[in-house]
C-alpha atoms as a PDB file:
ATOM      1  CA  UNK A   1     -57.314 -39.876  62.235  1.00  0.00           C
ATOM      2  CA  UNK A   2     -53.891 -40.427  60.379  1.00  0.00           C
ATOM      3  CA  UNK A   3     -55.624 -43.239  58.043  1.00  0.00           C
ATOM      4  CA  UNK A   4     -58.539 -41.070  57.388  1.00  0.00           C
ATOM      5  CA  UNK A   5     -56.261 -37.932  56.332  1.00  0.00           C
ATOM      6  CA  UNK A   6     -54.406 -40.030  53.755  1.00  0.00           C
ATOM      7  CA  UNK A   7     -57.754 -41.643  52.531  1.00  0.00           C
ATOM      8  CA  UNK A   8     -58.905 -38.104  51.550  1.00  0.00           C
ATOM      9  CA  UNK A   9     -55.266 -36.933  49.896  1.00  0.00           C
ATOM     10  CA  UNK A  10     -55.014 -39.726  47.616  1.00  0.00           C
ATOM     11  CA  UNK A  11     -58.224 -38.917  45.653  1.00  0.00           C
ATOM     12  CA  UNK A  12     -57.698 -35.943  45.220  1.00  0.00           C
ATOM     13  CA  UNK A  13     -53.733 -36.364  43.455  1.00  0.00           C
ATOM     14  CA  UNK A  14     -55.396 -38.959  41.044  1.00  0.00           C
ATOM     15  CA  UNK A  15     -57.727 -36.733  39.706  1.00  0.00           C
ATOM     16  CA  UNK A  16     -55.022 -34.013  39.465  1.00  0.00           C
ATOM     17  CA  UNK A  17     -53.155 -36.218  37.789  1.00  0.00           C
ATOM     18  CA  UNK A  18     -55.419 -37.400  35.105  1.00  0.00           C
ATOM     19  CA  UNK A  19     -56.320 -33.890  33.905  1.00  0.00           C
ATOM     20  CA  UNK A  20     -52.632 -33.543  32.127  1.00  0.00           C
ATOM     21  CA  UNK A  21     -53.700 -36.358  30.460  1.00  0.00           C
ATOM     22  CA  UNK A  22     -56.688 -35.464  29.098  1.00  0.00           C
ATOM     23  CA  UNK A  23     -55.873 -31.933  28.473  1.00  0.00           C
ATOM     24  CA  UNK A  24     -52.997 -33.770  26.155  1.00  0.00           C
ATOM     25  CA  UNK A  25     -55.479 -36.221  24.483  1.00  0.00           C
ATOM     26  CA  UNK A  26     -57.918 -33.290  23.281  1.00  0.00           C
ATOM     27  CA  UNK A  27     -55.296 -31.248  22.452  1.00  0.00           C
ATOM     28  CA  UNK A  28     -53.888 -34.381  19.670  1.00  0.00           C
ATOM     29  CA  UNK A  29     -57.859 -34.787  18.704  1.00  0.00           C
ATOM     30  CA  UNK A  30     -58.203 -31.173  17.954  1.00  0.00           C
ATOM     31  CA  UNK A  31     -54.426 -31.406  15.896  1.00  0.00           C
ATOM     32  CA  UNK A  32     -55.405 -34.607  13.797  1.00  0.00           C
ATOM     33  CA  UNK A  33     -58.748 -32.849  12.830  1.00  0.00           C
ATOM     34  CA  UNK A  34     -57.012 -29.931  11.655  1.00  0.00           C
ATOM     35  CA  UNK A  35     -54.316 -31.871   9.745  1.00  0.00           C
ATOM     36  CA  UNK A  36     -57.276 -34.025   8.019  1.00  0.00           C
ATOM     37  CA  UNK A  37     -58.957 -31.075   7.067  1.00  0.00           C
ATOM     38  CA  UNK A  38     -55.948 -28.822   5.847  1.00  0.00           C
ATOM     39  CA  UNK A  39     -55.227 -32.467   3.578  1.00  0.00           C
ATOM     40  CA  UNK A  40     -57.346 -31.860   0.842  1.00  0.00           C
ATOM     41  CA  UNK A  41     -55.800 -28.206   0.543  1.00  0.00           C
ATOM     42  CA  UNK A  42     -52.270 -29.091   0.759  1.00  0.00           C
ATOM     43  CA  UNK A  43     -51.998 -31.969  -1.965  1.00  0.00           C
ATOM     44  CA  UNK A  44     -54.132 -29.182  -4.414  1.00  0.00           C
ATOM     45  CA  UNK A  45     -51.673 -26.343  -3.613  1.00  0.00           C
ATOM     46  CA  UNK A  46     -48.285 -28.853  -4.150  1.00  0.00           C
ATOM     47  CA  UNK A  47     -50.436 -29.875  -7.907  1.00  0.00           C
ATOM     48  CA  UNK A  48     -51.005 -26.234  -8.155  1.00  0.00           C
ATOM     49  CA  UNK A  49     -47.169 -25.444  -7.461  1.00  0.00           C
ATOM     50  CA  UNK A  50     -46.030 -28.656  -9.958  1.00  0.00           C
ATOM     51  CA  UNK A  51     -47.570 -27.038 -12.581  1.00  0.00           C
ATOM     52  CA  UNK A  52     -47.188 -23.247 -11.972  1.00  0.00           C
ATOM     53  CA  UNK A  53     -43.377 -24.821 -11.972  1.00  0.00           C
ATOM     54  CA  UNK A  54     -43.336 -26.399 -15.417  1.00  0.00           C
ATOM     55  CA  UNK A  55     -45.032 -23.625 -17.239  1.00  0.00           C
ATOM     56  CA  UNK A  56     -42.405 -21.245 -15.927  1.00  0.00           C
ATOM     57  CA  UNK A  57     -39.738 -23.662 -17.022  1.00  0.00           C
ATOM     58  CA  UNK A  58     -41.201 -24.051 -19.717  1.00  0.00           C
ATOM     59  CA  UNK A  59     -41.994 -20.380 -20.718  1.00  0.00           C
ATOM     60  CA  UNK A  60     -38.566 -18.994 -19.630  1.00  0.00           C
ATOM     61  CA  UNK A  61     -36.509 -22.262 -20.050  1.00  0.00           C
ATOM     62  CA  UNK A  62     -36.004 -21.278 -23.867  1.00  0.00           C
ATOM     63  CA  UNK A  63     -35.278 -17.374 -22.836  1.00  0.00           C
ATOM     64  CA  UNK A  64     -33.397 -17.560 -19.957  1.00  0.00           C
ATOM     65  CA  UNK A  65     -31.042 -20.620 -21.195  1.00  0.00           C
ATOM     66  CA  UNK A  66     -29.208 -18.303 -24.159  1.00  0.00           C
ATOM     67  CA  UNK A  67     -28.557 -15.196 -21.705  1.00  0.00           C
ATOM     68  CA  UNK A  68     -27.458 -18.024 -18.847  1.00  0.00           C
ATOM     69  CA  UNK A  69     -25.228 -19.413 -21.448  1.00  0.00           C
ATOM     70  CA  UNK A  70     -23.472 -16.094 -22.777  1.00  0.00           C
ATOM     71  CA  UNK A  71     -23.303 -15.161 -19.024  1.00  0.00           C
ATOM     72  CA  UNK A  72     -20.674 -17.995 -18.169  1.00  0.00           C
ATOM     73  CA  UNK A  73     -19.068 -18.066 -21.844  1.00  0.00           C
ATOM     74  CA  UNK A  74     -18.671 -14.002 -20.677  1.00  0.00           C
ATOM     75  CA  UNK A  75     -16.569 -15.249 -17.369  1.00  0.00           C
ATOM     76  CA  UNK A  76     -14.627 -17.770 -18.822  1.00  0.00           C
ATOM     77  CA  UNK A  77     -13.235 -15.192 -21.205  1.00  0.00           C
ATOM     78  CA  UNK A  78     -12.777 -13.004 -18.532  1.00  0.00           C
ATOM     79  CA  UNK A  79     -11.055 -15.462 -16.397  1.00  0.00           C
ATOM     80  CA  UNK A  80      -8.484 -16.328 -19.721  1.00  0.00           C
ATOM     81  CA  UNK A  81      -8.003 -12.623 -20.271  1.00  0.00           C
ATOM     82  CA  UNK A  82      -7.383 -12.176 -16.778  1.00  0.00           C
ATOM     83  CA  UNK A  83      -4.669 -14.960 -16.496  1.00  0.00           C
ATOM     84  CA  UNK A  84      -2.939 -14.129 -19.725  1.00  0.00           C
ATOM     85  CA  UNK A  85      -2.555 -10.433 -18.283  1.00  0.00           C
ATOM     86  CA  UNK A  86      -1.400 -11.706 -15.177  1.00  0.00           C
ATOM     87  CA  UNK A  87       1.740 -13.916 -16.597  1.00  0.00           C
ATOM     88  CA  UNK A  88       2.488 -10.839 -19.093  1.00  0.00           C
ATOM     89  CA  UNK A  89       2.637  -8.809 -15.763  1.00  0.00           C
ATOM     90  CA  UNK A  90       4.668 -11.469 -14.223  1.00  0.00           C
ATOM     91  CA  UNK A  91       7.220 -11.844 -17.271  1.00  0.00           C
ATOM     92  CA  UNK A  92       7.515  -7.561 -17.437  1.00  0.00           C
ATOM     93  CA  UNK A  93       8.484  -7.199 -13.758  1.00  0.00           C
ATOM     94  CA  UNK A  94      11.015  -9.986 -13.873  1.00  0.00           C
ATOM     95  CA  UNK A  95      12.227  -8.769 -17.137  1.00  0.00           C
ATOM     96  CA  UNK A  96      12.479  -5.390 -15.086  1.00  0.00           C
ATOM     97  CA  UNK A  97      13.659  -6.134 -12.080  1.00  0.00           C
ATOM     98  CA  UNK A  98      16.550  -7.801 -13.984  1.00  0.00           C
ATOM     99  CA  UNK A  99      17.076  -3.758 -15.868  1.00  0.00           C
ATOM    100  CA  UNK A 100      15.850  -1.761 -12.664  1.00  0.00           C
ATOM    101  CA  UNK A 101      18.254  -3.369  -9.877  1.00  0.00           C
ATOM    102  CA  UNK A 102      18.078  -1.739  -6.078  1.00  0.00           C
ATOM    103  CA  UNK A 103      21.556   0.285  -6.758  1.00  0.00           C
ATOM    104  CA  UNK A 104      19.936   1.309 -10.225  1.00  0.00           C
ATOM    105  CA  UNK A 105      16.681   3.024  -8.665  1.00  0.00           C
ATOM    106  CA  UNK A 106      19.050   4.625  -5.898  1.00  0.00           C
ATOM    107  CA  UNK A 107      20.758   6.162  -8.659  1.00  0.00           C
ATOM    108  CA  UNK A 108      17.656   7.435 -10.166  1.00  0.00           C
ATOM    109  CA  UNK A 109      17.158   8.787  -6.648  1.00  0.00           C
ATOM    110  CA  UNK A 110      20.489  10.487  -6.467  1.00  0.00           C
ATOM    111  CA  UNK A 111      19.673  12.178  -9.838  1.00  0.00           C
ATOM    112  CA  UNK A 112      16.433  13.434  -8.665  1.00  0.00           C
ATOM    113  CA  UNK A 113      17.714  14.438  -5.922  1.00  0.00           C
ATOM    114  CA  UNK A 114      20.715  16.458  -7.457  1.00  0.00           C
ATOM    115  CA  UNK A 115      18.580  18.014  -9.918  1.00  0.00           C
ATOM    116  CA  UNK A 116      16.037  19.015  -7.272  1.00  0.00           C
ATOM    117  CA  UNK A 117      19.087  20.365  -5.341  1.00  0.00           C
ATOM    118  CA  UNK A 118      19.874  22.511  -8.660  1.00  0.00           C
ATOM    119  CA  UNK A 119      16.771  23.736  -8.749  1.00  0.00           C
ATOM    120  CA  UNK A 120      16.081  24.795  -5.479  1.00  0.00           C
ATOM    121  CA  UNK A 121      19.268  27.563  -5.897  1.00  0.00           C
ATOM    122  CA  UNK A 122      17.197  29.663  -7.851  1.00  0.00           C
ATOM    123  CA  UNK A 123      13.593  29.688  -5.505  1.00  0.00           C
ATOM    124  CA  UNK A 124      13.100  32.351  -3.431  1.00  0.00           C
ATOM    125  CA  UNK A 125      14.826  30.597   0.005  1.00  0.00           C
ATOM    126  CA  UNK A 126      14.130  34.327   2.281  1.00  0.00           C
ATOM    127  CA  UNK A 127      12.043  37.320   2.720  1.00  0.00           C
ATOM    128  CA  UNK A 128      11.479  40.120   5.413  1.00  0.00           C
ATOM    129  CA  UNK A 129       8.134  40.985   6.317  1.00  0.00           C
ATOM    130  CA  UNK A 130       6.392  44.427   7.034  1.00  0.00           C
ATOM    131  CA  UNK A 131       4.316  45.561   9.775  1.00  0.00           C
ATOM    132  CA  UNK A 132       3.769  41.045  10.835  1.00  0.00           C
ATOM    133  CA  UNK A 133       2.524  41.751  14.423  1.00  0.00           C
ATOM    134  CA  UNK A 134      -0.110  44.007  12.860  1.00  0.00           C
ATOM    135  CA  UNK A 135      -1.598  41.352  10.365  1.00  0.00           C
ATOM    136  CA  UNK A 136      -1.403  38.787  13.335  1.00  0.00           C
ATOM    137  CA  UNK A 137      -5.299  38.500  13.852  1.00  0.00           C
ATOM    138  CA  UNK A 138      -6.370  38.677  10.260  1.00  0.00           C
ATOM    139  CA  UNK A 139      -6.989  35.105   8.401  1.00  0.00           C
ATOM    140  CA  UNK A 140      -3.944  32.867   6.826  1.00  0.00           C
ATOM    141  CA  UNK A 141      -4.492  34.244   3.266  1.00  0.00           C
ATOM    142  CA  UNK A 142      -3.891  37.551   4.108  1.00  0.00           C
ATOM    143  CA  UNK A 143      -0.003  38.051   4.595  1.00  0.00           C
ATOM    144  CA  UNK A 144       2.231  41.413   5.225  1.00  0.00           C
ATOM    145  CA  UNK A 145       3.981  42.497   2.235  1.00  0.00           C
ATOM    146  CA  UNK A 146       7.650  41.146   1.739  1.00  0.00           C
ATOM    147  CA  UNK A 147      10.710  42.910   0.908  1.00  0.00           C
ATOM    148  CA  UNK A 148      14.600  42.092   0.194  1.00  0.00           C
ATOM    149  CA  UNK A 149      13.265  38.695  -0.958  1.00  0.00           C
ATOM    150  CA  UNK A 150      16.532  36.428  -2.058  1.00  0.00           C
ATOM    151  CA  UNK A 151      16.897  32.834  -3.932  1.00  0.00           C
ATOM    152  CA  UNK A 152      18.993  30.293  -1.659  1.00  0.00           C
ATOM    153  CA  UNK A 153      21.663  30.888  -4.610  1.00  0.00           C
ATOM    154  CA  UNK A 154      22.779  34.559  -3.740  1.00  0.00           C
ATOM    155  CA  UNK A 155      23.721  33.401   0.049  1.00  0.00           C
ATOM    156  CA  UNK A 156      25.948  31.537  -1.217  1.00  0.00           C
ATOM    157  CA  UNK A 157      27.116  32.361  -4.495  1.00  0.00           C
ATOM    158  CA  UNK A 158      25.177  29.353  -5.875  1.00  0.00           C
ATOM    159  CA  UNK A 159      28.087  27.258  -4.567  1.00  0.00           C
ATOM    160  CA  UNK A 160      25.399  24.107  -4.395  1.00  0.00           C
ATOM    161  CA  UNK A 161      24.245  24.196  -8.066  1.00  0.00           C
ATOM    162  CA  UNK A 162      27.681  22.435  -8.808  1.00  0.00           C
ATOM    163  CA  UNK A 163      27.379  20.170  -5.605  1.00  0.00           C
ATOM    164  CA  UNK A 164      23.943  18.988  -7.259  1.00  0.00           C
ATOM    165  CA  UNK A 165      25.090  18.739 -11.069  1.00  0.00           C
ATOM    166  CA  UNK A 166      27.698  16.498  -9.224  1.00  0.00           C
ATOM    167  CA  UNK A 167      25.606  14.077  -7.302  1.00  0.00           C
ATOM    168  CA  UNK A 168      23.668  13.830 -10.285  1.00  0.00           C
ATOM    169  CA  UNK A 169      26.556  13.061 -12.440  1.00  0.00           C
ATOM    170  CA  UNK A 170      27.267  10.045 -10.140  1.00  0.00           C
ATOM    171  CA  UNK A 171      23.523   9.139  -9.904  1.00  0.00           C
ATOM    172  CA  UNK A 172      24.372   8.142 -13.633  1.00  0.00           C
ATOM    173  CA  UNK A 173      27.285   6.544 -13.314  1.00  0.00           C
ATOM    174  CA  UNK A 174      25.628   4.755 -11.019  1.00  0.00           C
ATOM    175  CA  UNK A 175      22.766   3.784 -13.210  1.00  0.00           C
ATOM    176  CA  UNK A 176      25.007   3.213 -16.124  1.00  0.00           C
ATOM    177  CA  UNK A 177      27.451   1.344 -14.959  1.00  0.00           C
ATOM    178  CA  UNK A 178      29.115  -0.585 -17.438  1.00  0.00           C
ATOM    179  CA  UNK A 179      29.460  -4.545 -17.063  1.00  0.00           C
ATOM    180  CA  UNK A 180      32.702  -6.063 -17.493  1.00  0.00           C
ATOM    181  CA  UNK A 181      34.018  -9.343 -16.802  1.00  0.00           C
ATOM    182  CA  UNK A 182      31.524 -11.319 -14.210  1.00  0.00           C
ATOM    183  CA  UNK A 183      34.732 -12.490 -12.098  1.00  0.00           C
ATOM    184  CA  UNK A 184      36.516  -8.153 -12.793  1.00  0.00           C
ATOM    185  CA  UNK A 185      32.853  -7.063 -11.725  1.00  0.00           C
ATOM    186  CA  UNK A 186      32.692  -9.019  -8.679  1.00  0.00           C
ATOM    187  CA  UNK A 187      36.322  -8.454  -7.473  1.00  0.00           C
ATOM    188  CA  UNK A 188      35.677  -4.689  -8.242  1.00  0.00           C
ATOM    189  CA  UNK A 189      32.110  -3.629  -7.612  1.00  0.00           C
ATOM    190  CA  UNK A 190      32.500  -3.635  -3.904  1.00  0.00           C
ATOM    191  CA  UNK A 191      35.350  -1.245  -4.053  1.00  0.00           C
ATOM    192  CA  UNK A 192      33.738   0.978  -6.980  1.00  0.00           C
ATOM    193  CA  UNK A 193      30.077   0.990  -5.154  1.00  0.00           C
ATOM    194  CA  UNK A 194      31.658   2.361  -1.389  1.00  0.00           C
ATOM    195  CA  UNK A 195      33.268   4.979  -3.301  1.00  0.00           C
ATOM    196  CA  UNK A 196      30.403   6.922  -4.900  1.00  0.00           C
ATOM    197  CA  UNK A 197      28.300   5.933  -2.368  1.00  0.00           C
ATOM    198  CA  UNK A 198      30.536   7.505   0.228  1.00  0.00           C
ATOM    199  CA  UNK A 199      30.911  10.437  -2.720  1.00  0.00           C
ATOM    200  CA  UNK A 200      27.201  11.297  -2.707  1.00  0.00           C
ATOM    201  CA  UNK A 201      27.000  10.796   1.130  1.00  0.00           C
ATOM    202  CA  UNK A 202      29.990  13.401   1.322  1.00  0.00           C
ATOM    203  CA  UNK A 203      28.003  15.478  -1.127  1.00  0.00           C
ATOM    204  CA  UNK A 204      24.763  15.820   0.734  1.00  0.00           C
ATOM    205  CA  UNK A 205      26.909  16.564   4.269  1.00  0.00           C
ATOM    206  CA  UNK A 206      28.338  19.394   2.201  1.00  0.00           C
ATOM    207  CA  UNK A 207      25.034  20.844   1.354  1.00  0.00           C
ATOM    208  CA  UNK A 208      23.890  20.067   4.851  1.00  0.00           C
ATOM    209  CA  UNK A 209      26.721  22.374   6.315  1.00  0.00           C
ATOM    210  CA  UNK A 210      26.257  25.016   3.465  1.00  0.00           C
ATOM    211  CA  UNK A 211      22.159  25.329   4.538  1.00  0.00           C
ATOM    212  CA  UNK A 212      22.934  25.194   8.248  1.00  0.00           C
ATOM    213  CA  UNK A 213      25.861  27.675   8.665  1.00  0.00           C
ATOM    214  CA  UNK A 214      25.705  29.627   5.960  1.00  0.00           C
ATOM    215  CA  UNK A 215      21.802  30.130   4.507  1.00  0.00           C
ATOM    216  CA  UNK A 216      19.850  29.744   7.697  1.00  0.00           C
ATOM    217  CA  UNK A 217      21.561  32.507   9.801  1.00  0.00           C
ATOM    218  CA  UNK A 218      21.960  34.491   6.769  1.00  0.00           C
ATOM    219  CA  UNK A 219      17.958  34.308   6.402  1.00  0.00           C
ATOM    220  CA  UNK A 220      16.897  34.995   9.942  1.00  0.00           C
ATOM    221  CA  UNK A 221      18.659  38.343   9.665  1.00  0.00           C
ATOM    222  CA  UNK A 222      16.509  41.179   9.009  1.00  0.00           C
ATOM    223  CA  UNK A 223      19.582  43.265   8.120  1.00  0.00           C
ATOM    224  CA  UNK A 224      19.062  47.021   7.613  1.00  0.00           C
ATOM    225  CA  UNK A 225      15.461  46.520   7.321  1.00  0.00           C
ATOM    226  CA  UNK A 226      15.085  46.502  11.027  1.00  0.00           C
ATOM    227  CA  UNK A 227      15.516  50.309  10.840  1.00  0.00           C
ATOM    228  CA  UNK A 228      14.053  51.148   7.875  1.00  0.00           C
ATOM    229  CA  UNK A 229      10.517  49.807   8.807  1.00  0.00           C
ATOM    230  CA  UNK A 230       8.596  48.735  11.916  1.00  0.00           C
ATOM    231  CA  UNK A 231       7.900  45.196  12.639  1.00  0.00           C
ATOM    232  CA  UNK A 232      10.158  43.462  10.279  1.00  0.00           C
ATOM    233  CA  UNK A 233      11.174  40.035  10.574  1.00  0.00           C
ATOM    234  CA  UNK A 234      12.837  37.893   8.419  1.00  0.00           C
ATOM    235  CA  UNK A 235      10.949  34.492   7.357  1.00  0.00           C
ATOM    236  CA  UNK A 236      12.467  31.266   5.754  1.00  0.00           C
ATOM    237  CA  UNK A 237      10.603  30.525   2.405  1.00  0.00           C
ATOM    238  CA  UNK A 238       9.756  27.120   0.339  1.00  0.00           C
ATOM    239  CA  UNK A 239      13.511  27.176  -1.304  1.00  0.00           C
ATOM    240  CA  UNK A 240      14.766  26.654   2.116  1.00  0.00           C
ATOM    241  CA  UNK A 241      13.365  24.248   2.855  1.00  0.00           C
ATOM    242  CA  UNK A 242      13.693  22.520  -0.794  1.00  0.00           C
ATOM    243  CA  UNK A 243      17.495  22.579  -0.696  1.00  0.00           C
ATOM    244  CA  UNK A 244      17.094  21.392   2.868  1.00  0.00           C
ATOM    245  CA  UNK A 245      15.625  18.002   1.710  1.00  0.00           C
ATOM    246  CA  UNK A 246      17.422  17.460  -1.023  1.00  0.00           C
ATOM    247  CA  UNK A 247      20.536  17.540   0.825  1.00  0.00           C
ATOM    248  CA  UNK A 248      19.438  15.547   3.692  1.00  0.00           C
ATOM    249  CA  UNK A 249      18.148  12.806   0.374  1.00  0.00           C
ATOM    250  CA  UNK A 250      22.023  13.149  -1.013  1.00  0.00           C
ATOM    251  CA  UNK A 251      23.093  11.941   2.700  1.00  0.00           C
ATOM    252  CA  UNK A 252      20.795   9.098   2.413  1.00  0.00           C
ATOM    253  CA  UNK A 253      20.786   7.427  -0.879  1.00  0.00           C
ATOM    254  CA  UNK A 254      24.392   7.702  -0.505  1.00  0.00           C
ATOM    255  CA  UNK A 255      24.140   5.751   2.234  1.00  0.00           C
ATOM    256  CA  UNK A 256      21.610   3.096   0.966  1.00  0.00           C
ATOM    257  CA  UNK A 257      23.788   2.928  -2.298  1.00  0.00           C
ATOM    258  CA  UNK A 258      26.909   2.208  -0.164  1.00  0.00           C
ATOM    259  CA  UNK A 259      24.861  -0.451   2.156  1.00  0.00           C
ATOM    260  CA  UNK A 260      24.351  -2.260  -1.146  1.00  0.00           C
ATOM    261  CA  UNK A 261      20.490  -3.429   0.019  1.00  0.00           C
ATOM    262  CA  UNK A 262      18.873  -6.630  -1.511  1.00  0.00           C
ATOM    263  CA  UNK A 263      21.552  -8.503  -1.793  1.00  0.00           C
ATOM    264  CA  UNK A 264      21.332 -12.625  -0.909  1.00  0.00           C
ATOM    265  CA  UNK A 265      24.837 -14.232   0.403  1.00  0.00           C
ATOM    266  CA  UNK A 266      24.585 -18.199  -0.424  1.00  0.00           C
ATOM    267  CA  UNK A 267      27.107 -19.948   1.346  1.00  0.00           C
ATOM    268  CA  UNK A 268      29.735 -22.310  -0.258  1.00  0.00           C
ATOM    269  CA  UNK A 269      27.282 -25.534   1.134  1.00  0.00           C
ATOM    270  CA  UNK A 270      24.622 -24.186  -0.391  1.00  0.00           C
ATOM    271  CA  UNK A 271      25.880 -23.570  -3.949  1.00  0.00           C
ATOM    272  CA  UNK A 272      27.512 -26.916  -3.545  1.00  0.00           C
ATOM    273  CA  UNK A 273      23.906 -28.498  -2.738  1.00  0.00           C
ATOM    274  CA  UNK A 274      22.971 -26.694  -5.377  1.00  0.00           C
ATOM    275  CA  UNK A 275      24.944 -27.502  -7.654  1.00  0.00           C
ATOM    276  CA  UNK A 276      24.328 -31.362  -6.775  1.00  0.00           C
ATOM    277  CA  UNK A 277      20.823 -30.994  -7.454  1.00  0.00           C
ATOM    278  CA  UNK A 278      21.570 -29.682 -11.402  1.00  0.00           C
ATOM    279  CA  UNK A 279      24.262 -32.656 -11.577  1.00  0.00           C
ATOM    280  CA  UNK A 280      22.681 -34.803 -14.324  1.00  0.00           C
ATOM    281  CA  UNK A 281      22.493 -38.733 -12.593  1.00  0.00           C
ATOM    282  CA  UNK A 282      24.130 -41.572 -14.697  1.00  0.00           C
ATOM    283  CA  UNK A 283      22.638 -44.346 -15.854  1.00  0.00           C
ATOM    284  CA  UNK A 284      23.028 -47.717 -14.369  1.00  0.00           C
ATOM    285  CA  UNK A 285      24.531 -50.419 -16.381  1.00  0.00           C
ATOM    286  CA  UNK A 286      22.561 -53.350 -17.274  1.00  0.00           C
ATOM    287  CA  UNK A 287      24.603 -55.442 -14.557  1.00  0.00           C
ATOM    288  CA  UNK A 288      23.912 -52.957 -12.175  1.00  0.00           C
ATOM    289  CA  UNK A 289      20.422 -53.202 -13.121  1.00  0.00           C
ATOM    290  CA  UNK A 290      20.798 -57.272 -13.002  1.00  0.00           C
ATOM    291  CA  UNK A 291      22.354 -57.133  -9.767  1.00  0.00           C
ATOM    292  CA  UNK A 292      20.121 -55.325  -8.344  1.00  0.00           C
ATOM    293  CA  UNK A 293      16.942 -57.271  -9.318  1.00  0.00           C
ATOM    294  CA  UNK A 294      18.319 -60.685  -7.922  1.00  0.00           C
END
């Protein structure tokens, strides 16, 4: 019975097995056909192609050739135009930054700053407003009318307009500066630089203490206007604020100019190095040279 079962099994996986095979044999019959029939159209479609190709190269060779050739002449002038603007750019910031040093644009700073200080004496720094709680739900355009509106000038009797015309004097001293002697410069720069920096920094803390003890109590109070009118309340306005920032920029450029930023230390090894590199060599003599060819 075992013998009989296998007899019938083996048939049966040989002719499942040959079926692949032919499957795979009509399947490359039908595929060779195709590619012998499709022959013919191929090789006239490539002759077609070949000369579709040279009459376009011919036809647009001539035409497109001039415009292809002013194209490229067009971006290398371009690219020489470019590169000439970019070494003048390069030779006009180093002949700058040898004018417009750090401690030279912090004393530009400084006399911005002063003059800005100046100016903001004679803005309107305060103002008392009328009736605010009733305009509270209307839109941000619409404001209450303001009265006893001062500059920052009268709280003070315009004691910072000569604070500023100061700082800005030394913002052009600063800038100014006259150059002496390299080895009297050196030995006295230091000394000349922590001085007005320190000035301006004292300056600015000045102005500070003037704004905080003496113009921002003096423009939170309403005064007499509390009784003459309902709802009034004092408000700080834009010159407050100015003189505000330009004292707190006194306090800091004085600072950066007295830092002295930007500024490289070489050590004595260094500038000896240095120096050794610029040292010119000598020649060898011609028994050196002798010498050392044998």
């Amino acid at each position: 019975m075992i013998a009989a079962a296998r007899g019938r099994i083996r048939p049966t996986l040989t002719k499942l097995g040959k079926r692949p095979a032919r499957w795979s044999r009509g399947l490359d019959r039908a595929a060779n056909r195709g590619l012998e029939r499709a022959h013919p159209y191929l090789l006239g479609g490539a002759r077609r192609s070949r000369r579709w190709a040279r009459a376009t190269k011919a036809w647009a060779g001539p035409r497109v050739r001039p415009l292809a050739a002013r194209f490229f002449r067009a971006v290398a002038a371009g690219e020489r135009w470019t590169r000439r603007a970019l070494a003048l750019t390069v030779r006009g910031a180093t002949r700058t930054s040898a004018v417009i040093t750090p401690q030279r644009a912090i004393g530009a700073v400084i006399v911005a700053v002063g003059a800005g200080l100046v100016a903001s004496q004679f803005v309107d720094y305060r103002g008392v407003e009328i009736g605010q709680p009733g305009y509270a739900g209307l839109p941000g355009a619409t404001r209450p009318p303001t009265v006893d509106v001062k500059t920052a000038g009268d709280a003070h009797s315009y004691l910072l307009a000569p604070v500023g015309v100061l700082a800005a004097l030394l913002g052009l001293f600063a800038i100014c500066r006259p150059q002496g002697d390299k080895r009297q410069t050196e030995r006295f720069a230091a000394r000349d630089r922590r001085r007005l920096g320190l000035s301006v920094a004292g300056l600015g803390l000045i102005a500070l203490a003037v704004v905080l003890l003496v113009d921002l109590p003096a423009g939170l109070d309403a005064g007499a206007q509390n009784s003459r009118f309902a709802g009034a309340e004092a408000v700080l306005e834009d010159g407050f604020y100015a003189e505000l920032a330009a004292a707190a920029g006194l306090v800091l450029a004085g600072l950066l100019y007295y830092a002295r930023p930007c500024r490289i230390r070489i050590s004595s090894s260094g500038r000896a190095a240095s120096a050794r590199r610029r040292r010119p060599r000598r020649r060898a003599s011609s028994r050196a040279r002798v010498a050392r060819s044998a």
